[in-house]
N, C-alpha and C. Protein backbone atom coordinates (compact mmCIF):
# COMPACT_ATOMS: atom_id res chain seq x y z
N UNK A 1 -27.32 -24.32 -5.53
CA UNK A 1 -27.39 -23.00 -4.96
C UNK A 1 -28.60 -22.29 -5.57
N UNK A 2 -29.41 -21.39 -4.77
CA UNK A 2 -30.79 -20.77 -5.64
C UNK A 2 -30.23 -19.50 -5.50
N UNK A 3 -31.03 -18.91 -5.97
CA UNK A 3 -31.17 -17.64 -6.36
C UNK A 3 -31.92 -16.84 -4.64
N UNK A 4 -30.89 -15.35 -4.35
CA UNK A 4 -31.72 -14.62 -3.23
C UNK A 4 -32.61 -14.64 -3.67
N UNK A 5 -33.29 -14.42 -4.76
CA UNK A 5 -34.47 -13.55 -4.86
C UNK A 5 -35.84 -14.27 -5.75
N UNK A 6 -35.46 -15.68 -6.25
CA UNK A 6 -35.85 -16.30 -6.78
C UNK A 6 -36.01 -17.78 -6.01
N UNK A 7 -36.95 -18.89 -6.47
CA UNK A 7 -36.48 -20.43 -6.12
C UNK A 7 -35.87 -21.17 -6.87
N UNK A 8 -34.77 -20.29 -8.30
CA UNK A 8 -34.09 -20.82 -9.10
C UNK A 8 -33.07 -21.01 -9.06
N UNK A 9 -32.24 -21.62 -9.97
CA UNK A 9 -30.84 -22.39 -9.93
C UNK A 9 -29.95 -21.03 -10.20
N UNK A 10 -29.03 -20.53 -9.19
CA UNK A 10 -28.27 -19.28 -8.95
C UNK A 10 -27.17 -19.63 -10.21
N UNK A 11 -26.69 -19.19 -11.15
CA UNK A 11 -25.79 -19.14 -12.15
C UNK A 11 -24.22 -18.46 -11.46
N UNK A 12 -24.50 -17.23 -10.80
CA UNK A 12 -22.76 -16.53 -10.02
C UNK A 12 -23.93 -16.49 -9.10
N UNK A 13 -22.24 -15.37 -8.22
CA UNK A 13 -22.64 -14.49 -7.14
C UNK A 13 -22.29 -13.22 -7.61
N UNK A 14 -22.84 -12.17 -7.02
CA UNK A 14 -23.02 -10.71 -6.86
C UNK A 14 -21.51 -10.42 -6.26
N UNK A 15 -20.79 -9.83 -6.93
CA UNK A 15 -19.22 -9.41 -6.52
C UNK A 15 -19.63 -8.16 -5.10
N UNK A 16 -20.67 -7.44 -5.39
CA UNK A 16 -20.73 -6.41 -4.62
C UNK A 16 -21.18 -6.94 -3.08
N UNK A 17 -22.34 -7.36 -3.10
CA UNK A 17 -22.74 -8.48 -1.96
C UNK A 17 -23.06 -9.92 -1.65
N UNK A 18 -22.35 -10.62 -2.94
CA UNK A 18 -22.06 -11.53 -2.57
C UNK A 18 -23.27 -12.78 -2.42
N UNK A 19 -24.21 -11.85 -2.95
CA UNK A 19 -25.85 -12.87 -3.10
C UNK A 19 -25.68 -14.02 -4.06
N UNK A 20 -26.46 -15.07 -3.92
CA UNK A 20 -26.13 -15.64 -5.33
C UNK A 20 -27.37 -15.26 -6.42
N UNK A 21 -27.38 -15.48 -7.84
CA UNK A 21 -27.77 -15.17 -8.59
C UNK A 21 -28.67 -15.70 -9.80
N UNK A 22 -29.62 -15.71 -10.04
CA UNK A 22 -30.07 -16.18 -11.35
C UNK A 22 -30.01 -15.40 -12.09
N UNK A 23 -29.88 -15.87 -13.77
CA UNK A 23 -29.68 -15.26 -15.06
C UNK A 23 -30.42 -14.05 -15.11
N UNK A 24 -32.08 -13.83 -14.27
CA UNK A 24 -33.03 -12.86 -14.33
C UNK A 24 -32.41 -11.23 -13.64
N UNK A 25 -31.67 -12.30 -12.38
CA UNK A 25 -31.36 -10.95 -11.69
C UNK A 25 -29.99 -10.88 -11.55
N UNK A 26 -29.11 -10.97 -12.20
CA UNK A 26 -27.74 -10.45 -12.28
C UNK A 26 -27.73 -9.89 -14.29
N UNK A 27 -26.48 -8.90 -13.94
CA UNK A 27 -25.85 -8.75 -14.81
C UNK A 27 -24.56 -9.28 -14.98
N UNK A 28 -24.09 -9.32 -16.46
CA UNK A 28 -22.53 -9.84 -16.10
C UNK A 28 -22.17 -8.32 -16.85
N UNK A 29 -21.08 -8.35 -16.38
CA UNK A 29 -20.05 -6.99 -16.48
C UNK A 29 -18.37 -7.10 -16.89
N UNK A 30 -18.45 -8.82 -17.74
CA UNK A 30 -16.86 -9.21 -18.24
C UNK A 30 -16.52 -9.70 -16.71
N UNK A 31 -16.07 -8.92 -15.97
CA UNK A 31 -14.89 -8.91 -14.79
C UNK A 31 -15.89 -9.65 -13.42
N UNK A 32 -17.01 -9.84 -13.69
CA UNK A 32 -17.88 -10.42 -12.51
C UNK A 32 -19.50 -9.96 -12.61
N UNK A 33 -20.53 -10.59 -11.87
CA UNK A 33 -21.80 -10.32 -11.80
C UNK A 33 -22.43 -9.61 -10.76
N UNK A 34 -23.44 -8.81 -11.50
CA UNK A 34 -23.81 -7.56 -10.14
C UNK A 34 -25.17 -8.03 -10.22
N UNK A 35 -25.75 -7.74 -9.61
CA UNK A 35 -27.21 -7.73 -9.05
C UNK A 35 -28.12 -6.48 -9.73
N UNK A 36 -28.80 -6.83 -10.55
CA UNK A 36 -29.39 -6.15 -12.24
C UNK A 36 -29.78 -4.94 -11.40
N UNK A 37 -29.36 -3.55 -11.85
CA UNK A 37 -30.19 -2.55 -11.30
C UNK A 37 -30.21 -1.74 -10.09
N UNK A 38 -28.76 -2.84 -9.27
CA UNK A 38 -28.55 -2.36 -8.17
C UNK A 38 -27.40 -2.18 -7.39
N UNK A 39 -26.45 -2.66 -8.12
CA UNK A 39 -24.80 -2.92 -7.92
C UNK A 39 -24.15 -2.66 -9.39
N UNK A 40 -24.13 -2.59 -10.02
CA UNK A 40 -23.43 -2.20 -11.10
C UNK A 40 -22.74 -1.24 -11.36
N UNK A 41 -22.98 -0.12 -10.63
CA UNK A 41 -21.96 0.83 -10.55
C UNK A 41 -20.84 0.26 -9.32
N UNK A 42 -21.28 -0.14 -8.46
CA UNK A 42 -20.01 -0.25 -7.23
C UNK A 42 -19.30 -1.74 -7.57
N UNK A 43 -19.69 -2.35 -8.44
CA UNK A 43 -18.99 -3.79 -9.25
C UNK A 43 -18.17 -3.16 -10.12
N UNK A 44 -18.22 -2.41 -10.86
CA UNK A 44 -17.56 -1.53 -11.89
C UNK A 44 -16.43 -0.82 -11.64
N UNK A 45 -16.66 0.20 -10.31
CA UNK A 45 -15.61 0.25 -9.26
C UNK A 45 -15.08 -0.12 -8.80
N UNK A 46 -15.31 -1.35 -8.46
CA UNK A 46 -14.41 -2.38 -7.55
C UNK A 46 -13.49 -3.22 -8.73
N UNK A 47 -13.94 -3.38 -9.86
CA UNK A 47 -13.20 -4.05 -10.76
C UNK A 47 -12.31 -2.38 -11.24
N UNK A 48 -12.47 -1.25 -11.12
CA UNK A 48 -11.16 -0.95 -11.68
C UNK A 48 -10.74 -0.34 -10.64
N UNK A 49 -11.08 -0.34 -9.49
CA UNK A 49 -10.07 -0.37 -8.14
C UNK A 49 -8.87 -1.76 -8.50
N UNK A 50 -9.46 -2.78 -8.74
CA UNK A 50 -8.75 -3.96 -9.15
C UNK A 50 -7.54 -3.78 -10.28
N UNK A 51 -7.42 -2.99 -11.05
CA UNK A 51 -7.09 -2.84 -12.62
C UNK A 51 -5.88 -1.57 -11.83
N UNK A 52 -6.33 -1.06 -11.15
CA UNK A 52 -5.10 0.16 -10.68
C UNK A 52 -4.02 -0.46 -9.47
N UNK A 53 -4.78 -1.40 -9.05
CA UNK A 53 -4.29 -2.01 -8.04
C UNK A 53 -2.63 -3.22 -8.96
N UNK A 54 -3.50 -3.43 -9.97
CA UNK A 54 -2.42 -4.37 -10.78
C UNK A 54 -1.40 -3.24 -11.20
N UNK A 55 -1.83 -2.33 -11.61
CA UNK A 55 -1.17 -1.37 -12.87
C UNK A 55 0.29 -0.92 -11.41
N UNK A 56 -0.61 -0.61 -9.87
CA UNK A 56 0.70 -0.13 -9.84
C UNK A 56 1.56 -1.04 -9.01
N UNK A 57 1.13 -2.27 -8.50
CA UNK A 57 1.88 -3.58 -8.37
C UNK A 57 3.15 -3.52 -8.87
N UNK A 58 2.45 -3.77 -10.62
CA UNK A 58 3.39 -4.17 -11.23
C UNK A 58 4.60 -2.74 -11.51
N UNK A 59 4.67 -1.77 -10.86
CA UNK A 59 5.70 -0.57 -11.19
C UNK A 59 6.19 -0.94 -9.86
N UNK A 60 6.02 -1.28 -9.02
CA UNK A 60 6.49 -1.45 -7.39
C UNK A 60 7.80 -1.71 -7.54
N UNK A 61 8.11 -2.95 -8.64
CA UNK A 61 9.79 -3.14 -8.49
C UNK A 61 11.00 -1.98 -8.43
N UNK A 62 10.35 -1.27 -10.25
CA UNK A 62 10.98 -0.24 -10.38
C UNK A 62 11.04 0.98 -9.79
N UNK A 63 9.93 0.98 -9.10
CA UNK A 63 10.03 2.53 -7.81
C UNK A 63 10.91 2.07 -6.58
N UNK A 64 11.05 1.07 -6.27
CA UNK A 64 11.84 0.82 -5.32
C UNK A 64 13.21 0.80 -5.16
N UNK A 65 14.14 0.97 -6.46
CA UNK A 65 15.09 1.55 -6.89
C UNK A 65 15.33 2.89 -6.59
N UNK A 66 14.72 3.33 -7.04
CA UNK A 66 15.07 5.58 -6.77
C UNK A 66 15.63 5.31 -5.65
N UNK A 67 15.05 5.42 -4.56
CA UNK A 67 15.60 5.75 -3.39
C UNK A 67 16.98 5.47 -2.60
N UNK A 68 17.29 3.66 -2.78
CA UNK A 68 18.56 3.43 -2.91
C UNK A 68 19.50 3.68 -3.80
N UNK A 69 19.18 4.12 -4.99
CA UNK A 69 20.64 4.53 -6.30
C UNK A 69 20.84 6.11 -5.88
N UNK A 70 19.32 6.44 -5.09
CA UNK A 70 19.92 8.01 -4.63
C UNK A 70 21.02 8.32 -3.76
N UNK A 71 21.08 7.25 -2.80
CA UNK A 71 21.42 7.11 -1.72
C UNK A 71 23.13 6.65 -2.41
N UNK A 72 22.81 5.78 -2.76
CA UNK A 72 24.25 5.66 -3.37
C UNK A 72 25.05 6.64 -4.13
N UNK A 73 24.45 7.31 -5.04
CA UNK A 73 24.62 8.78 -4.90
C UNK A 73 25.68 9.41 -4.39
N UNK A 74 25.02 9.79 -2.95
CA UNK A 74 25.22 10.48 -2.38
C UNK A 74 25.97 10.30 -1.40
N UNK A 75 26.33 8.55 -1.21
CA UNK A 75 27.02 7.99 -0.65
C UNK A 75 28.59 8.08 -1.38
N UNK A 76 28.42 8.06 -2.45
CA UNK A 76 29.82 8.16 -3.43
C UNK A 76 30.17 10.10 -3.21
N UNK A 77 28.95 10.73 -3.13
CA UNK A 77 29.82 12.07 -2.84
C UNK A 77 30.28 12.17 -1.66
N UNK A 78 30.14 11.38 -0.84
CA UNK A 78 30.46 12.11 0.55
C UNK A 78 32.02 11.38 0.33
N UNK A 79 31.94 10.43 0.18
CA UNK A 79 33.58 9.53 -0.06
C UNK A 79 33.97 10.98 -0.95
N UNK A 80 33.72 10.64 -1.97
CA UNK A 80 34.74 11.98 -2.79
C UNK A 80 35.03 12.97 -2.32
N UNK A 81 33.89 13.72 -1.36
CA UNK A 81 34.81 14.71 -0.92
C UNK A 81 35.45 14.38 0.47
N UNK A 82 35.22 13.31 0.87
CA UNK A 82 36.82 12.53 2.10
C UNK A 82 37.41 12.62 1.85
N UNK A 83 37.66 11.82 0.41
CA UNK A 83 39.32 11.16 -0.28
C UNK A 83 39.93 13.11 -0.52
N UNK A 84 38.84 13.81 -1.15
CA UNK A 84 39.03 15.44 -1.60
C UNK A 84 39.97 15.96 -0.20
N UNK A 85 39.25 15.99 0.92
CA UNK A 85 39.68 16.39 1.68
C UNK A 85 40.73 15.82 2.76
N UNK A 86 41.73 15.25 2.15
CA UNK A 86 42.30 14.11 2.80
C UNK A 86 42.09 12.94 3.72
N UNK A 87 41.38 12.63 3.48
CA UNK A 87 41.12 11.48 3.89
C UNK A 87 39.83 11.87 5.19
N UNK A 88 39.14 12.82 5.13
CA UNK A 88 38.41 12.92 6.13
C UNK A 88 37.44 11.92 6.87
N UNK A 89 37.69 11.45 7.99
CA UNK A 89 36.73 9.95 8.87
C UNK A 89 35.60 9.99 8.45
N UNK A 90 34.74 11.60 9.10
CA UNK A 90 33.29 11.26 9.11
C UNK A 90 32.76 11.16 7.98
N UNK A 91 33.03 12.24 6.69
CA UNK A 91 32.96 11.81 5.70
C UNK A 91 33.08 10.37 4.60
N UNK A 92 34.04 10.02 5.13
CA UNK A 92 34.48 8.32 4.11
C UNK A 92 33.28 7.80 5.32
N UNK A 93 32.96 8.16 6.45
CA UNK A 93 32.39 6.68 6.99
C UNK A 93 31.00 7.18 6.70
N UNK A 94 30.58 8.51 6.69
CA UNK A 94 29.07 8.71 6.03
C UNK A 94 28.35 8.15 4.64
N UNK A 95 29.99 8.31 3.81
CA UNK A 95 30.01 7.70 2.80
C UNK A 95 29.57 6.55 2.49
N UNK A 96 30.29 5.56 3.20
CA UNK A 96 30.17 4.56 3.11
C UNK A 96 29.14 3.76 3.83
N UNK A 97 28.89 4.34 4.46
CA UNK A 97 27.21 4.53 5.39
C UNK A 97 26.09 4.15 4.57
N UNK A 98 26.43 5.43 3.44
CA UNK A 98 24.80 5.74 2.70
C UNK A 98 24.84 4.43 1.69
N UNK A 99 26.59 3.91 1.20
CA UNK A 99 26.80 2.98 0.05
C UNK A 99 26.00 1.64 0.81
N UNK A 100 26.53 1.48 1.96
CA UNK A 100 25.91 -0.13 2.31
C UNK A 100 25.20 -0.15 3.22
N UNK A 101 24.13 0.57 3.66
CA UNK A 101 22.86 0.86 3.55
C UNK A 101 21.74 0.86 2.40
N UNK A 102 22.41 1.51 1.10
CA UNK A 102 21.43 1.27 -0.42
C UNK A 102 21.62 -0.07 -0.55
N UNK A 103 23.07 -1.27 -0.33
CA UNK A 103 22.50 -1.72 -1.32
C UNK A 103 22.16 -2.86 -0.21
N UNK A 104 21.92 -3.20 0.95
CA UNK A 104 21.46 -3.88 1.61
C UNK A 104 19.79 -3.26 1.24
N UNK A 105 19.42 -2.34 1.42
CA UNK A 105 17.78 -2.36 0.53
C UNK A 105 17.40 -2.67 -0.46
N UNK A 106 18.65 -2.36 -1.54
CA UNK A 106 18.43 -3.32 -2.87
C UNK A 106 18.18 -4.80 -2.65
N UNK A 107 19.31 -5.36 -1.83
CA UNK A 107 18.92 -6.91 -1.91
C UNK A 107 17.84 -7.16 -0.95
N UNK A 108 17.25 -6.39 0.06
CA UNK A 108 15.72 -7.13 0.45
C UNK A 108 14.98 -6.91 -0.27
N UNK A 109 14.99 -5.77 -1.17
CA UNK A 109 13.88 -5.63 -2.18
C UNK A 109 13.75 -6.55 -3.60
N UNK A 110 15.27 -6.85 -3.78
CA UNK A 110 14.87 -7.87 -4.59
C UNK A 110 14.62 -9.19 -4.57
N UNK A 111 15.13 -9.27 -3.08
CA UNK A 111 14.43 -11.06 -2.14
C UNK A 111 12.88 -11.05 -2.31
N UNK A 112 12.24 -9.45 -1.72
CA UNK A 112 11.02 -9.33 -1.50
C UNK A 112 10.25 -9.28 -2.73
N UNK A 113 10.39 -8.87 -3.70
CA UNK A 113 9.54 -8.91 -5.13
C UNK A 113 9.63 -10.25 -5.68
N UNK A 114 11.07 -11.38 -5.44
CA UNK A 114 10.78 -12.38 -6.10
C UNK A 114 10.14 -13.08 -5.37
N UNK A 115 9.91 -13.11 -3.76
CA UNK A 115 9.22 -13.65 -3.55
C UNK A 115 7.52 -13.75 -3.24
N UNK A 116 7.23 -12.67 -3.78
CA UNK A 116 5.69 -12.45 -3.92
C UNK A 116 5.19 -11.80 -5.41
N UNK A 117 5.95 -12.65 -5.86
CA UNK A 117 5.25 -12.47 -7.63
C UNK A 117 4.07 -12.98 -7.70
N UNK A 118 3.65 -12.13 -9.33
CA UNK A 118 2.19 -13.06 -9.17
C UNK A 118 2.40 -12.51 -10.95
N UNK A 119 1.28 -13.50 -11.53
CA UNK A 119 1.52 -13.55 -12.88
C UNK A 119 -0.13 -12.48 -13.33
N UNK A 120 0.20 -11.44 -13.47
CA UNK A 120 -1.09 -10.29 -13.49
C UNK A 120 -1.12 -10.09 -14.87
N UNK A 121 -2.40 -10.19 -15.84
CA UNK A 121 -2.57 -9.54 -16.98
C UNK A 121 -2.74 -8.45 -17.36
N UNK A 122 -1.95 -7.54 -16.94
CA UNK A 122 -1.47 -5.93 -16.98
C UNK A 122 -1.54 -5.72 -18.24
């Protein structure tokens, strides 16, 4: 592979566009190589677009909880005040509505996270 800009032996490619590179005209930046002078800020960006992208991946499991334990919640008050109010229908069945509704989202969500894990150095 040569170099865009050279007739030399290209070492990377340019993360930003993807050119290939000799030692003269890239930088390395740890996380990938930019093109010396002319990509280095938007390589820099793109690697911690990358770094936020992991950070909130990896919280995805636990945010996906709130919403169903709310629900359950609120699913247990509406029963309580059924059973409260003798046995009221719409209530116990709202109730029980909101209960197995949460946790049928619990279990796709936890089908869905195990099955698209990924091992991220967070």
């Amino acid at each position: 592979m040569q170099c865009f800009n050279h007739p030399t032996e290209a070492i990377g490619i340019c993360k930003h566009c993807q050119r290939a590179l000799c030692p003269d005209c890239c930088t390395d930046l740890n996380d990938g190589l930019a093109c010396k002078g002319v990509h280095e800020a938007e390589v820099t960006h793109l690697n911690t677009l990358i770094q936020n992208t992991k950070k909130s991946y990896s919280s995805s499991p636990r945010a996906s909880l709130f919403g169903p334990i709310f629900n359950i919640f609120i699913g247990v008050s509406f029963l309580g005040f059924g059973i409260k109010n003798g046995s009221e229908p719409l209530l116990m069945t709202l109730g029980a509505g909101f209960i197995i509704f949460s946790l049928a989202i619990i279990a796709y969500n936890t089908k869905y996270f195990k099955k698209i894990t990924t091992n991220y150095d967070a």
